[in-house]
Protein backbone atom coordinates (compact mmCIF):
# COMPACT_ATOMS: atom_id res chain seq x y z
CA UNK A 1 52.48 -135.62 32.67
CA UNK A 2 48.66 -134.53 33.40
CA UNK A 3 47.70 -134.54 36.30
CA UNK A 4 44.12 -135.17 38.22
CA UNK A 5 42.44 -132.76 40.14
CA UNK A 6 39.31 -133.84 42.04
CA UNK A 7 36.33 -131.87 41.44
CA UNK A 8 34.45 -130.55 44.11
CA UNK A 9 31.33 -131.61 44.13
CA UNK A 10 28.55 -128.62 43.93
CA UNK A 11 25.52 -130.39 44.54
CA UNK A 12 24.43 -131.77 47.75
CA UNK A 13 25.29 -135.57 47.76
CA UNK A 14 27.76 -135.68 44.91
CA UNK A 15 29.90 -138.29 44.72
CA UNK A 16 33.87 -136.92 43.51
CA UNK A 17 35.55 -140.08 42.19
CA UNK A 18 37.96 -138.30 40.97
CA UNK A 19 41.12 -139.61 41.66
CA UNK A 20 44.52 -137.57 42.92
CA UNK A 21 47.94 -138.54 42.16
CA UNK A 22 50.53 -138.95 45.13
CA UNK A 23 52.29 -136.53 43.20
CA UNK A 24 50.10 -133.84 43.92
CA UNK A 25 50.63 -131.73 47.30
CA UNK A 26 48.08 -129.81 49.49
CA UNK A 27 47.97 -128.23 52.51
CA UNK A 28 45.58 -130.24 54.76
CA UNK A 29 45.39 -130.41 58.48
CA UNK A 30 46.97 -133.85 59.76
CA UNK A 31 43.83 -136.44 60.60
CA UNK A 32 40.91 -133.94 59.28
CA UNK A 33 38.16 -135.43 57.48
CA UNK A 34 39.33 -133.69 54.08
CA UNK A 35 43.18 -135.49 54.58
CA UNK A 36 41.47 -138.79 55.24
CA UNK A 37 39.93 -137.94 52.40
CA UNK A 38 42.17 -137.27 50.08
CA UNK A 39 44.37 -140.58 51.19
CA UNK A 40 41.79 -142.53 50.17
CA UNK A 41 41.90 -140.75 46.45
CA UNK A 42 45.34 -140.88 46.06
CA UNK A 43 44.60 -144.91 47.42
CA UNK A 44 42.45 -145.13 44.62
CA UNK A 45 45.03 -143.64 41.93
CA UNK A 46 47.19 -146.42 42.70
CA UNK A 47 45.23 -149.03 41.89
CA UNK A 48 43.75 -147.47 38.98
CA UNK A 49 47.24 -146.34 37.40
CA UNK A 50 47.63 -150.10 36.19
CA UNK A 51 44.30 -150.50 34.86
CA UNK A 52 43.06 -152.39 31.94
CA UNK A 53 40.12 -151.80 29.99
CA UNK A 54 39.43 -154.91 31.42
CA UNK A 55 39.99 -153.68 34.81
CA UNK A 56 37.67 -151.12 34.26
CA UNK A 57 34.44 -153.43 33.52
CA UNK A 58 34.59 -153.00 29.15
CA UNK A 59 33.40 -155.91 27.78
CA UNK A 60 35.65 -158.82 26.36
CA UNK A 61 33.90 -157.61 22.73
CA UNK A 62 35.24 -154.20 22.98
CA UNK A 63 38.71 -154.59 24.20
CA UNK A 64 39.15 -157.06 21.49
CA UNK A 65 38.34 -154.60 18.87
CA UNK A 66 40.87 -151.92 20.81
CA UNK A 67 43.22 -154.38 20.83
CA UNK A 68 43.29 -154.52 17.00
CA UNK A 69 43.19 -151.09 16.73
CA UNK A 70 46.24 -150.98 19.45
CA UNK A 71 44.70 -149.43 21.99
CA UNK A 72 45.61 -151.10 25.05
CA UNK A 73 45.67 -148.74 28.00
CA UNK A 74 43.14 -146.63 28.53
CA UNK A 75 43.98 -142.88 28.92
CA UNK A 76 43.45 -140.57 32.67
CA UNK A 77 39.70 -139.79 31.55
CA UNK A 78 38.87 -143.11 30.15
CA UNK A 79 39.92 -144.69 33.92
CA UNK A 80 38.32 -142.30 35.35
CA UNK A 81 34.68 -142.19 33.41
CA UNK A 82 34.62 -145.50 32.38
CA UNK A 83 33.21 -147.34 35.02
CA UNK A 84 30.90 -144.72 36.35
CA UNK A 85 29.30 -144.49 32.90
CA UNK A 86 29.00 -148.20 32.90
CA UNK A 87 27.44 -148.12 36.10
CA UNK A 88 24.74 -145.38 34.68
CA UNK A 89 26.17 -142.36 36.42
CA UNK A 90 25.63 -138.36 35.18
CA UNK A 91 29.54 -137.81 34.09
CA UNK A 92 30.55 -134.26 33.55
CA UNK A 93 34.03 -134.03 32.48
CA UNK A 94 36.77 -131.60 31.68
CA UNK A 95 39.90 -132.60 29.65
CA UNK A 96 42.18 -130.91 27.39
CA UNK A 97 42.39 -131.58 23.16
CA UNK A 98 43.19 -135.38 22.49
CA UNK A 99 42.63 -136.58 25.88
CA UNK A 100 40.78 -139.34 24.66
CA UNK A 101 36.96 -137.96 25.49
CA UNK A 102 35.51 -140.10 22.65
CA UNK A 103 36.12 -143.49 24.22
CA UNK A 104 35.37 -142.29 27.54
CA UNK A 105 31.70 -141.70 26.98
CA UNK A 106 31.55 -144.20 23.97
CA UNK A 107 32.49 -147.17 25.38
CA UNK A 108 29.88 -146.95 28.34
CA UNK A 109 27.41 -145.65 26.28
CA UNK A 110 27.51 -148.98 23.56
CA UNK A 111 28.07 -150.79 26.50
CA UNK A 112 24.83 -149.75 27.79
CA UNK A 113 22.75 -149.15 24.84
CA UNK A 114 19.96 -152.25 23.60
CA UNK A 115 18.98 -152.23 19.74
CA UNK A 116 16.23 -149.61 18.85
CA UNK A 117 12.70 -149.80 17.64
CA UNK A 118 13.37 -148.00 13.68
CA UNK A 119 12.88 -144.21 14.24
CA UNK A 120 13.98 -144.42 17.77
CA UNK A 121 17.49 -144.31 18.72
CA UNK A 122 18.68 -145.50 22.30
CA UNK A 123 21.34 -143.58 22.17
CA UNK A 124 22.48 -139.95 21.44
CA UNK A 125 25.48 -137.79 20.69
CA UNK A 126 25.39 -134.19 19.79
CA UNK A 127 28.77 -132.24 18.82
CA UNK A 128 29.05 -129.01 17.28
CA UNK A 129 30.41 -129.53 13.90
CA UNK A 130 30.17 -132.09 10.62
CA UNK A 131 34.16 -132.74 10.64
CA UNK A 132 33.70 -133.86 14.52
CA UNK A 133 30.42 -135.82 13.86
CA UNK A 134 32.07 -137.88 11.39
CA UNK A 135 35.08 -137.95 13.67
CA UNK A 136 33.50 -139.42 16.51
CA UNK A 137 30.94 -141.54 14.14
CA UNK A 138 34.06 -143.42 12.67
CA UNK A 139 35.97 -143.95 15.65
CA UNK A 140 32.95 -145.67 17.73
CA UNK A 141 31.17 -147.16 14.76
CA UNK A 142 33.59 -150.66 15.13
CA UNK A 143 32.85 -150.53 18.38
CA UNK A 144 29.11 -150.52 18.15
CA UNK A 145 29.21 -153.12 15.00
CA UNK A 146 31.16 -155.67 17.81
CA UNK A 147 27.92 -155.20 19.64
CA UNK A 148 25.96 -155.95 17.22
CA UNK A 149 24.20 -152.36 17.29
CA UNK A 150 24.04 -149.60 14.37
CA UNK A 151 25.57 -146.13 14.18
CA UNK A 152 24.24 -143.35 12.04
CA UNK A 153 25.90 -139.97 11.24
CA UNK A 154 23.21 -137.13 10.86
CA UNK A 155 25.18 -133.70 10.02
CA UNK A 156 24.65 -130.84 7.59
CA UNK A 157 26.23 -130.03 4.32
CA UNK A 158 25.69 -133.74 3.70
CA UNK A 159 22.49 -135.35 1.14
CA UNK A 160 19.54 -135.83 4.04
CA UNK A 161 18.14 -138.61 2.02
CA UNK A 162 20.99 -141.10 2.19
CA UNK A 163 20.93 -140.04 5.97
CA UNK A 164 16.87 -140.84 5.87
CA UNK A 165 17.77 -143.97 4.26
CA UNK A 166 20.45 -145.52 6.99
CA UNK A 167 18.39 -143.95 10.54
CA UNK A 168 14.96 -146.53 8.35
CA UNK A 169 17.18 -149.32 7.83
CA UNK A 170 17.84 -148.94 11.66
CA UNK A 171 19.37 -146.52 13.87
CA UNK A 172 20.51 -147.61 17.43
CA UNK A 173 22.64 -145.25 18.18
CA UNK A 174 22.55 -141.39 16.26
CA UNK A 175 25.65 -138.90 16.36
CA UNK A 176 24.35 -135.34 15.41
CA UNK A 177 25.08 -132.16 14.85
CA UNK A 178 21.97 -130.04 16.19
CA UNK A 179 20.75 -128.70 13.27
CA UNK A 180 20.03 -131.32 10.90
CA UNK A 181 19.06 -133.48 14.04
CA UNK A 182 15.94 -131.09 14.60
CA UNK A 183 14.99 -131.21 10.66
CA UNK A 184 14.83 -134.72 10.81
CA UNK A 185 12.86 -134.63 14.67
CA UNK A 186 10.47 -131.68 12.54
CA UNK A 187 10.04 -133.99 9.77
CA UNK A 188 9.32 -136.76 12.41
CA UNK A 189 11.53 -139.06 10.64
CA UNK A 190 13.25 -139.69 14.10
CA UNK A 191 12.19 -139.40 17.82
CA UNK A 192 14.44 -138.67 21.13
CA UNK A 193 11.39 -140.56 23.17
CA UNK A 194 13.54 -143.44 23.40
CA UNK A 195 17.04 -142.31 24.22
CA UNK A 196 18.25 -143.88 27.24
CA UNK A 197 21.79 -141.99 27.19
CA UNK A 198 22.48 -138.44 25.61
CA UNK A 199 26.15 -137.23 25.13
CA UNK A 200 26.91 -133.69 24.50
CA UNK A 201 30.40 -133.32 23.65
CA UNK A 202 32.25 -129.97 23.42
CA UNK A 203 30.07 -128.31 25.01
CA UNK A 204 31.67 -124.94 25.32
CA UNK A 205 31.87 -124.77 21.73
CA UNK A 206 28.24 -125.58 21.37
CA UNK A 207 27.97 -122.74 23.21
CA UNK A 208 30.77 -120.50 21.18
CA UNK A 209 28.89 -121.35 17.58
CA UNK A 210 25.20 -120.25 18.87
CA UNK A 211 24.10 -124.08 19.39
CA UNK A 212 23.09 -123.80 22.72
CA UNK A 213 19.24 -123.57 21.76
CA UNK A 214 18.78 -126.11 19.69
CA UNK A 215 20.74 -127.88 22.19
CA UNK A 216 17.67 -127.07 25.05
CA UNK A 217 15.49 -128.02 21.88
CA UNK A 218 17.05 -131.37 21.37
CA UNK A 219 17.33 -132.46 24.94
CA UNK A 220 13.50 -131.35 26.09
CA UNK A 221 12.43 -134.11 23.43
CA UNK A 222 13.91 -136.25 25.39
CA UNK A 223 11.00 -138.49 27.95
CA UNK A 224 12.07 -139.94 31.23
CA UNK A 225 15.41 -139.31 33.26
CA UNK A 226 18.04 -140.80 30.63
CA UNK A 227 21.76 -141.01 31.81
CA UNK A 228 23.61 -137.66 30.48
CA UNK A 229 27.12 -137.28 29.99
CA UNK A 230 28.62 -134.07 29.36
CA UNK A 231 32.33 -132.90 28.41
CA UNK A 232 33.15 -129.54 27.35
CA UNK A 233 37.02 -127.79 28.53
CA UNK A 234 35.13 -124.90 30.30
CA UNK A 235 32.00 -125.40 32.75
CA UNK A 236 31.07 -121.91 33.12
CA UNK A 237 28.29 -119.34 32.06
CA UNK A 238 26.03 -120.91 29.27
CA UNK A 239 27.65 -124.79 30.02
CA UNK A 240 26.88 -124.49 33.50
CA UNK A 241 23.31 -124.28 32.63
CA UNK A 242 23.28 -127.18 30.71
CA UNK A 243 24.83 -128.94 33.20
CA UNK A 244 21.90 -127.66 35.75
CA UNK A 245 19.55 -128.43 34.05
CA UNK A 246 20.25 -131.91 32.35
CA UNK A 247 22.58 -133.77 34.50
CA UNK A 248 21.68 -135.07 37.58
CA UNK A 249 24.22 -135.35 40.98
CA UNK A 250 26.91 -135.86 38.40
CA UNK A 251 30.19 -137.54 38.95
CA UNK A 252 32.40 -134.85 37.99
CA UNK A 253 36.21 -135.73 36.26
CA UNK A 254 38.54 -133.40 35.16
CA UNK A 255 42.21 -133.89 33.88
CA UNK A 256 44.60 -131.07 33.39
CA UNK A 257 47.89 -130.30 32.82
CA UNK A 258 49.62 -127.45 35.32
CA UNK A 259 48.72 -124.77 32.65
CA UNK A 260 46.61 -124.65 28.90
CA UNK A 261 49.47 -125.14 27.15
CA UNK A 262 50.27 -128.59 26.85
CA UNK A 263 53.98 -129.92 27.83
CA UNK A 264 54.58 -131.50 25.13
CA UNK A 265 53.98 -128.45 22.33
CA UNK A 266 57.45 -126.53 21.70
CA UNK A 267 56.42 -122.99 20.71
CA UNK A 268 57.96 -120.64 18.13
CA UNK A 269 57.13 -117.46 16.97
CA UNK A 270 58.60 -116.32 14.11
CA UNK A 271 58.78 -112.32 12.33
CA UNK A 272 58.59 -112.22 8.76
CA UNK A 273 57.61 -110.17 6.09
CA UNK A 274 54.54 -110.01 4.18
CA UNK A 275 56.24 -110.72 0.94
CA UNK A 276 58.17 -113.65 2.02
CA UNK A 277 55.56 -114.99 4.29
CA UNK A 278 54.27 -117.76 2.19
CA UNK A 279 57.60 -119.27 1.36
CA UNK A 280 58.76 -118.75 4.98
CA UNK A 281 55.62 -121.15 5.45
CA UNK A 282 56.44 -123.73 2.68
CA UNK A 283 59.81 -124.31 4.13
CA UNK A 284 58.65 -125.29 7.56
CA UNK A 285 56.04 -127.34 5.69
CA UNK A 286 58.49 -129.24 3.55
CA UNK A 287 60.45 -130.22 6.52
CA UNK A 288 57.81 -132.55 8.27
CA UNK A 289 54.79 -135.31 7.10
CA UNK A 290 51.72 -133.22 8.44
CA UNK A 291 51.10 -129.34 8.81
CA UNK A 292 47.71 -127.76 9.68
CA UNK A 293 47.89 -124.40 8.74
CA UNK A 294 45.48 -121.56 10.49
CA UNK A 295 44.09 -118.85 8.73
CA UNK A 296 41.74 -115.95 10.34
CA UNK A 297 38.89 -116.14 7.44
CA UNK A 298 37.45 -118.61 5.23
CA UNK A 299 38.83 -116.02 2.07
CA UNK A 300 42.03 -115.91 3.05
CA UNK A 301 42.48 -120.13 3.83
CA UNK A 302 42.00 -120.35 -0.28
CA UNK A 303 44.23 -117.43 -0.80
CA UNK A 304 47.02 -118.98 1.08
CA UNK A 305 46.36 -122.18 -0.17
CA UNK A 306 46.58 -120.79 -3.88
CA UNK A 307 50.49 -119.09 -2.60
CA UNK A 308 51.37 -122.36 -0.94
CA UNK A 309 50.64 -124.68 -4.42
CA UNK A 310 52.65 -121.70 -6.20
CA UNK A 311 55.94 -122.52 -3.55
CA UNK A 312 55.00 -126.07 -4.96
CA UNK A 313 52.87 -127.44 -1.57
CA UNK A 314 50.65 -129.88 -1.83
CA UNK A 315 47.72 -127.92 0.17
CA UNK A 316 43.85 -127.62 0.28
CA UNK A 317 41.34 -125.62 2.12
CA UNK A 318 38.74 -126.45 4.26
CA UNK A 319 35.66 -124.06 5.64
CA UNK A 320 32.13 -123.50 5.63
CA UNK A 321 31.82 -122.37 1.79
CA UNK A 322 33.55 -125.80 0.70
CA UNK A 323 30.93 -128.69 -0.12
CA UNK A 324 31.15 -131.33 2.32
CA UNK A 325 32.58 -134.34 0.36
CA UNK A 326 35.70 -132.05 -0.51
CA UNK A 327 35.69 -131.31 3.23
CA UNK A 328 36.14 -134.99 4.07
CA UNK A 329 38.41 -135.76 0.97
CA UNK A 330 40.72 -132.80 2.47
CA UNK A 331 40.63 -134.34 5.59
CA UNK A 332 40.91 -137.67 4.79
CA UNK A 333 44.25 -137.40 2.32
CA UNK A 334 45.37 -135.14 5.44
CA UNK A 335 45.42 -138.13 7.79
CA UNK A 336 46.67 -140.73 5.64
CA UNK A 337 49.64 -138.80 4.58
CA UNK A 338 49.00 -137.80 1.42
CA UNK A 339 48.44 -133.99 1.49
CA UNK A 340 51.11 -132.50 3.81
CA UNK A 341 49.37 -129.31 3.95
CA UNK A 342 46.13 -128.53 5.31
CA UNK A 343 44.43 -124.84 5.62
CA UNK A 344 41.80 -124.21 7.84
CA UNK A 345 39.54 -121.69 9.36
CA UNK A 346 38.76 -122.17 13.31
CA UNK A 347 35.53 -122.86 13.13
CA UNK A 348 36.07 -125.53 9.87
CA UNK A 349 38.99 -127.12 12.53
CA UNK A 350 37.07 -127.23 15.65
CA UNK A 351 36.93 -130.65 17.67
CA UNK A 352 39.03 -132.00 14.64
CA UNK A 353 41.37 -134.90 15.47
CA UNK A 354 43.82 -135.62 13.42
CA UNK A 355 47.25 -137.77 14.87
CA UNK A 356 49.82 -137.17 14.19
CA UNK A 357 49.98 -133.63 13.31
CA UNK A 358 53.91 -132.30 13.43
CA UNK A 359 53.44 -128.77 13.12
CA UNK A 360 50.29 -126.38 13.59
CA UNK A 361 51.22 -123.35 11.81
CA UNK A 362 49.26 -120.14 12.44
CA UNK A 363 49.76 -118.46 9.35
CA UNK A 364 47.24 -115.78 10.65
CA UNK A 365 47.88 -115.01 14.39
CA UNK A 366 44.50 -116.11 16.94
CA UNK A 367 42.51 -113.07 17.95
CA UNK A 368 42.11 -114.43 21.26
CA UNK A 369 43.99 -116.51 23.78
CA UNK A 370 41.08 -119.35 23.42
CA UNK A 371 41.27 -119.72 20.00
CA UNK A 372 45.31 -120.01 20.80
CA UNK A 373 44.98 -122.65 22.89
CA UNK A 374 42.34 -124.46 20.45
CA UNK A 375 44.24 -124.40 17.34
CA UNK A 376 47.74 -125.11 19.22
CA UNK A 377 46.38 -127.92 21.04
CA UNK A 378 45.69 -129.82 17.12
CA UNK A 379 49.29 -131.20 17.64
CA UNK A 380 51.11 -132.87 20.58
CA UNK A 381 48.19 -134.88 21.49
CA UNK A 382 47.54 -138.22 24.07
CA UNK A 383 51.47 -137.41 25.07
CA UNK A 384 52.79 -137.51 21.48
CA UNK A 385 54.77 -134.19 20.74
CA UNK A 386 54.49 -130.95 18.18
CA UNK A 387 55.57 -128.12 17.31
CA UNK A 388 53.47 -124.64 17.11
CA UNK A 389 54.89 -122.28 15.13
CA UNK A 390 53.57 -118.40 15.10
CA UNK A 391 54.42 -116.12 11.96
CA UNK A 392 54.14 -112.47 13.09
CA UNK A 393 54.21 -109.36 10.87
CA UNK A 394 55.31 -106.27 11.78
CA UNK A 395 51.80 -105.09 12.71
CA UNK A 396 51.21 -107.89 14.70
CA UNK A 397 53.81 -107.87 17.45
CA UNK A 398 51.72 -106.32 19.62
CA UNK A 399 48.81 -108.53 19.34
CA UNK A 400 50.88 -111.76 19.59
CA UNK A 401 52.85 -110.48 22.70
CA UNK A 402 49.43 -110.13 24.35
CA UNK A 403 48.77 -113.99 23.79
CA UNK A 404 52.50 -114.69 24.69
CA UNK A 405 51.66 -112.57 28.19
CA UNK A 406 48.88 -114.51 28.81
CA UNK A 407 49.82 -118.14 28.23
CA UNK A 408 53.53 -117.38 29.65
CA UNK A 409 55.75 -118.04 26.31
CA UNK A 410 57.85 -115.06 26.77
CA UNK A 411 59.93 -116.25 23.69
CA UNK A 412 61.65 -114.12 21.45
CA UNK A 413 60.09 -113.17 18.12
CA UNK A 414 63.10 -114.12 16.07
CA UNK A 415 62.89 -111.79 12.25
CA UNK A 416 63.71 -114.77 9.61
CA UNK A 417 63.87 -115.00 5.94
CA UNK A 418 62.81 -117.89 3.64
CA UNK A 419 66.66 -118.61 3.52
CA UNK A 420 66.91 -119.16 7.04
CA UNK A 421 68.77 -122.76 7.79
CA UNK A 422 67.13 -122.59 10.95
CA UNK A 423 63.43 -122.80 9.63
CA UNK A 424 64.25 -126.46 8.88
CA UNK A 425 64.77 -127.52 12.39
CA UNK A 426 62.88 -124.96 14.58
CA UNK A 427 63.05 -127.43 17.43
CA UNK A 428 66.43 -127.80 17.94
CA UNK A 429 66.78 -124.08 17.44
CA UNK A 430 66.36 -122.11 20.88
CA UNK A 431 65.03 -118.83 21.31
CA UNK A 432 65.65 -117.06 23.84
CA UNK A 433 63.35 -115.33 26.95
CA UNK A 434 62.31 -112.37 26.87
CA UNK A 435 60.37 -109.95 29.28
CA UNK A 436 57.11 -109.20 26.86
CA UNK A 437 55.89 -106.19 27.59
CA UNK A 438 52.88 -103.89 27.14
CA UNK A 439 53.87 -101.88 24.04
CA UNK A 440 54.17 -97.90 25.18
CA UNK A 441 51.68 -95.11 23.15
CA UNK A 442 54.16 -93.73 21.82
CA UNK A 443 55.25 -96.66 19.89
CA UNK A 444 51.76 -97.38 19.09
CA UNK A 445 51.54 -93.85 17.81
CA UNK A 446 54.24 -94.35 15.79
CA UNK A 447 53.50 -97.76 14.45
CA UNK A 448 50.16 -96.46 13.39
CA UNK A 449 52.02 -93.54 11.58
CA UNK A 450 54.26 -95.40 9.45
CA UNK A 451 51.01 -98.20 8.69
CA UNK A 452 49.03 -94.86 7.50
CA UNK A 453 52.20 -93.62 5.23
CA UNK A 454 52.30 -97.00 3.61
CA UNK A 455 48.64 -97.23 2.67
């Protein structure tokens, strides 16, 4: 169950509408301003737990298309952004994978957004990557169309003159990726003078990928004092900046669960050997509808996808060397069903959402406890659950017990074969706790040793 933290406030005047739970406990002094304070917010949860789109100010428009795609509640971040962005607010917000971001700054933005002279969109969105553009384009297109206003996708990788060809017939609202955004501002095919709302979503990974300064670029080509939303899962270093600079006396929102890893992911981590690796992988496949398989470098996501076709997987790749329309075709048989396997680079699987997704496999442990959290956090989304399964070679104990340290899963690497009944139903199978510990020099020594020898 997430829970809501309010946000203090770090600019004179702020307003923190950030609701808290009565579930949540701190230590105030009995009739201070802060308890009074915090009664009134945990007031305010109550009435919002119950809240309908409706509730919330959306439109009778858009809640009927919700309603036919079955979306009738609105998620913690949606009740909680929804009406400040309606009411023209600066939202910065912080919420984990799948918490329903999209809809939170969508809806207010069509909401608020009139149709456009041609060339000169109302309304912006910039997000790091293609997959997410198209993403985010599809899931709030309907929802502009019931308002009678257009929606273009501008992203790299993609033909710019079909993209030329849709922002002339008329673009009210633009969803971008930075890059191909500024070709088409250079080629003054499109102008920012006119936006009235500017999204930038994922921020920190804007920042991660190098997009942070055609970011600046994007956003100083912007006239006037538009309303600025802004949702990234960190708000520190480079982000803060952005936020400094572009949004003014924000509201600020963030929902979080008591730790990164989400509740609903079961973890298992899983020794094999290099031999057997890639059927140990295309048993745990076979067992479930959807797998997204991780893979360290855009290389080895079409070697493993060539071993997982020869253990008879239906699998494709998808990364930066693919062309774009076998990107989406990957991505789109992924969702519907029909390919149960899908291999991915980080970068090529950033901001995806796919639901759904029963297992997220890292085939190639994470480098880094971020990119842990990111790929894990594909499945077990909006409250649904998943499975995250870790496969660990011999030489990678120690680097895996080092992400196990630091996001507290101090679960047994258990050594299995392809064979293994247990592969079939790693959820009901039960690890057990261990104490992980920093491996001692010696064994490092050693381990180094015996990896020289075998070379």
């Amino acid at each position: 169950m997430p829970r809501l933290v309010p946000w203090a406030a770090e600019t004179a005047g702020a307003v923190i509408r950030c609701p808290l739970p009565s579930f949540v406990s701190r230590d105030v002094e009995p009739g201070t301003a802060t308890q009074r304070e915090w009664e009134t917010l945990s007031e305010t949860t109550a009435e919002k737990a119950s809240a309908s789109f409706t509730d919330l100010g959306v439109s009778a428009e858009i809640v009927r298309e919700l309603k036919g795609r079955g979306i009738r509640a609105p998620f913690p971040i949606q009740t909680m952004t929804i009406p400040d962005g309606l009411a023209g607010r600066d939202v910065c917000g912080r919420a984990q994978t799948g918490s329903g971001k999209t809809l939170a700054f969508g809806i207010p933005m069509i909401e608020r957004t009139r149709p456009a002279r041609r060339g000169r969109p109302e309304a912006l969105v910039l997000v790091p990557t293609r997959e997410l553009c198209s993403q985010v384009s599809e899931e709030l297109r309907p929802l502009a169309a019931a308002h009678g206003l257009r929606l273009v996708a501008v992203y790299g990788g993609a033909p710019m003159k079909a993209q030329i060809d849709r922002i002339k017939k008329g673009a009210d609202l633009i969803v971008a990726t930075p890059g191909r955004l500024i070709d088409l501002i250079d080629r003054r095919l499109v102008s920012m003078a006119a936006v009235e709302c500017a999204v930038i979503d994922e921020a920190d990974q804007m920042a991660d990928m190098g997009f942070l300064p055609q970011v600046h670029a994007i956003m100083r080509e912007i006239k006037g004092t538009p309303q600025v939303m802004l949702f990234s899962a960190t708000l520190d270093g480079a982000v803060r900046g952005l936020v400094n600079s572009y949004l003014h006396d924000p509201v600020r929102h963030e929902v979080e669960t008591s730790g990164d890893i989400v509740e609903e992911q079961t973890h298992r981590f899983i020794a094999v050997h290099h031999m057997d690796k890639a059927k140990v992988a295309s048993v745990i496949i076979g067992g479930v509808r959807r797998t997204l398989v991780f893979v360290g470098t855009r290389r080895n996501a079409d070697r493993v996808t060539s071993k997982l076709r020869d253990e008879g997987v239906k699998a494709r790749a998808i990364h930066g060397d693919k062309r774009q329309r076998d990107r989406e075709k990957a991505l789109a048989d992924f969702a519907d069903g029909r390919l149960p396997a899908l291999v991915a680079t980080n970068v090529a699987a950033r901001g995806l959402h796919i639901e759904d997704v029963d297992i997220v496999l890292h085939y190639d442990p994470p480098q880094d406890y971020k990119s842990f959290i990111h790929r894990s956090g594909r499945t077990a989304r909006a409250g649904e659950t998943g499975l995250v399964v870790t496969l660990v070679e011999w030489d990678q104990v120690e680097d895996v017990q080092r992400l196990q340290r630091a996001s507290g899963l101090n679960y047994e690497i258990v050594k299995m074969y392809s064979n293994d009944e247990r592969l079939t139903n790693l959820v009901g199978f039960e690890p057990g706790e261990v104490e992980v510990r920093r491996t001692s020099d010696v064994e490092i020594s050693r381990r180094f040793r015996t990896r020289r020898r075998r070379r």
